[in-house]
Protein backbone atom coordinates (compact mmCIF):
# COMPACT_ATOMS: atom_id res chain seq x y z
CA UNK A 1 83.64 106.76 70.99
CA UNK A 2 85.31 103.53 71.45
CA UNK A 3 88.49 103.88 69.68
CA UNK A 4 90.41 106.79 67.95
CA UNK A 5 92.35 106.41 64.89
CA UNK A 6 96.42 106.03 64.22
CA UNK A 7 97.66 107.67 61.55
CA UNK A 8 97.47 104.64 59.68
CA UNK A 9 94.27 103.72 59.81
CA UNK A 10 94.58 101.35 63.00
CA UNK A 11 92.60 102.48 66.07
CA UNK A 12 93.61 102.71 69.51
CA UNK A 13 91.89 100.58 72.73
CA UNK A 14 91.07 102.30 75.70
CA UNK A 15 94.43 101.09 77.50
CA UNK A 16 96.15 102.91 74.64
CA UNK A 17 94.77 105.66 75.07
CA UNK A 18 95.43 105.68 78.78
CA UNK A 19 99.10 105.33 78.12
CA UNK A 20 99.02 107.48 75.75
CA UNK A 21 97.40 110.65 77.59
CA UNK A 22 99.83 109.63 80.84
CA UNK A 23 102.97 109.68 78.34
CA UNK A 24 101.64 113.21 76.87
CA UNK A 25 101.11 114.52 80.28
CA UNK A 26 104.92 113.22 81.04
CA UNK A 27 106.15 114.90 77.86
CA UNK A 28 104.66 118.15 78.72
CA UNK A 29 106.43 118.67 81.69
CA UNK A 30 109.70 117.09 80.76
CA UNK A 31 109.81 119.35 77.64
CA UNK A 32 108.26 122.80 80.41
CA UNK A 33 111.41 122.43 82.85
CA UNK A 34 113.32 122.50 79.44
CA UNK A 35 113.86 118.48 78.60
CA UNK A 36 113.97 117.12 75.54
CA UNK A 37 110.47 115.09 74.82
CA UNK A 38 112.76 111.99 73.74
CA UNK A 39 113.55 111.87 77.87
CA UNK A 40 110.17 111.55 78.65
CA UNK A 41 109.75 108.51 75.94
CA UNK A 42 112.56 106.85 77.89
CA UNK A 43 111.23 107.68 81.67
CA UNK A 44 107.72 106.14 80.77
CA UNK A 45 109.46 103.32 79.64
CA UNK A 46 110.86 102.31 82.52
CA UNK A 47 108.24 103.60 84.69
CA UNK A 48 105.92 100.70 82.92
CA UNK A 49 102.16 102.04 83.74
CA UNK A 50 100.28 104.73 83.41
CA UNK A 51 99.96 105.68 87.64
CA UNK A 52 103.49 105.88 88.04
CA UNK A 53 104.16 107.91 84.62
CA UNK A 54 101.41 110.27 86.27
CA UNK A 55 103.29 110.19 89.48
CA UNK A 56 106.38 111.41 87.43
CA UNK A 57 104.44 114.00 85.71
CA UNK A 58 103.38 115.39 88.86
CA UNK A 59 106.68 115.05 90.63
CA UNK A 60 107.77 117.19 88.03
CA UNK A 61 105.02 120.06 88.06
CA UNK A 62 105.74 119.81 91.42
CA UNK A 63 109.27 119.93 92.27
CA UNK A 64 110.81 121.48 89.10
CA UNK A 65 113.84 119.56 89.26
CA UNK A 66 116.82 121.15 87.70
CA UNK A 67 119.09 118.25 86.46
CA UNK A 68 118.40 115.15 84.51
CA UNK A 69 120.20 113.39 87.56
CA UNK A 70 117.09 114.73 89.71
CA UNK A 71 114.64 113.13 87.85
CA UNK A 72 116.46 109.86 87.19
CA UNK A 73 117.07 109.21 90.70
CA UNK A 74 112.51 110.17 91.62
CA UNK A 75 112.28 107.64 88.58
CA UNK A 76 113.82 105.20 90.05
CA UNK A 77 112.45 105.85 93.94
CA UNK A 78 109.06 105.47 91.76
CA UNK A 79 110.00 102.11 90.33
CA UNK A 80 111.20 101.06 93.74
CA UNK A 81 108.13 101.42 95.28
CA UNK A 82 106.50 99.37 92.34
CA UNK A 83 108.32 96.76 92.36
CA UNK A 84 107.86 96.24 96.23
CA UNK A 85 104.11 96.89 95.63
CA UNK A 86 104.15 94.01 93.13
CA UNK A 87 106.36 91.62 95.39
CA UNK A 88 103.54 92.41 98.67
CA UNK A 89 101.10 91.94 96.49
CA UNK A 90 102.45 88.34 95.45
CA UNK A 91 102.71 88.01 98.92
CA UNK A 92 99.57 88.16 100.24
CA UNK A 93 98.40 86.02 97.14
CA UNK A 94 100.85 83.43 98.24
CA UNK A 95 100.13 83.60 101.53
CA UNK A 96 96.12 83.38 100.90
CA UNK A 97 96.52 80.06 98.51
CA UNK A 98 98.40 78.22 101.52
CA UNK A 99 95.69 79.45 104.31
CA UNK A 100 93.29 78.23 101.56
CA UNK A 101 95.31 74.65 101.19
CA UNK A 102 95.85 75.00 105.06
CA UNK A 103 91.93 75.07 105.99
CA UNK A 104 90.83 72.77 102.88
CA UNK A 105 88.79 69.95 103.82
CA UNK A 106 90.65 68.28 100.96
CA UNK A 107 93.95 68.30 102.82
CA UNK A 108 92.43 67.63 105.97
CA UNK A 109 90.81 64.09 104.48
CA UNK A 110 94.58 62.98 103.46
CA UNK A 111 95.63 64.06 107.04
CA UNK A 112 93.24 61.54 108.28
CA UNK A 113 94.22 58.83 106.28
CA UNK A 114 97.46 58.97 107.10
């Protein structure tokens, strides 16, 4: 079952198909509150991964919002909250090297000598 078939011939990874299935989902309720599908194409473009295009789609099935403004505005509350996910998440990886370089016996030997 590892791979399905484009229309070309190609086949799809299992990371495509993720995306793919998430962007579906999206489409389906963009186009059930009365969107065009294209919107949906655009939203899970920005929206970057396949959690927070679910996290749209369910917002949507949800909520119901009535105006494209509505929807723009949760798309970009959703990419807010990525993008400050992402920067604590650099964070604490930052933060764990220098502990690391802090407590390394390496830097501690060059402290010595000095």
């Amino acid at each position: 079952m590892g791979t399905e078939p484009y229309p070309g011939g190609q086949t799809m990874t299992e990371n495509q198909r993720i995306w793919a299935r998430a962007r579906d989902r999206l489409a389906s309720a963009v186009v059930s509150l009365g969107f065009p599908e294209e919107f949906a194409g655009l939203l899970a473009q920005q929206l970057k991964s396949p959690k927070a295009i679910d996290r749209m789609a369910s917002y949507l099935y949800q909520a119901k919002p009535g105006s494209v403004e509505m929807i723009v505005d949760e798309m970009l509350a959703i990419c807010a909250d990525t993008e400050a996910w992402r920067e604590k998440a650099e964070s604490r990886e930052a933060q764990w090297r220098y502990s690391s370089w802090l407590n390394s016996t390496e830097r501690r030997k060059n402290s010595e000598e000095e």
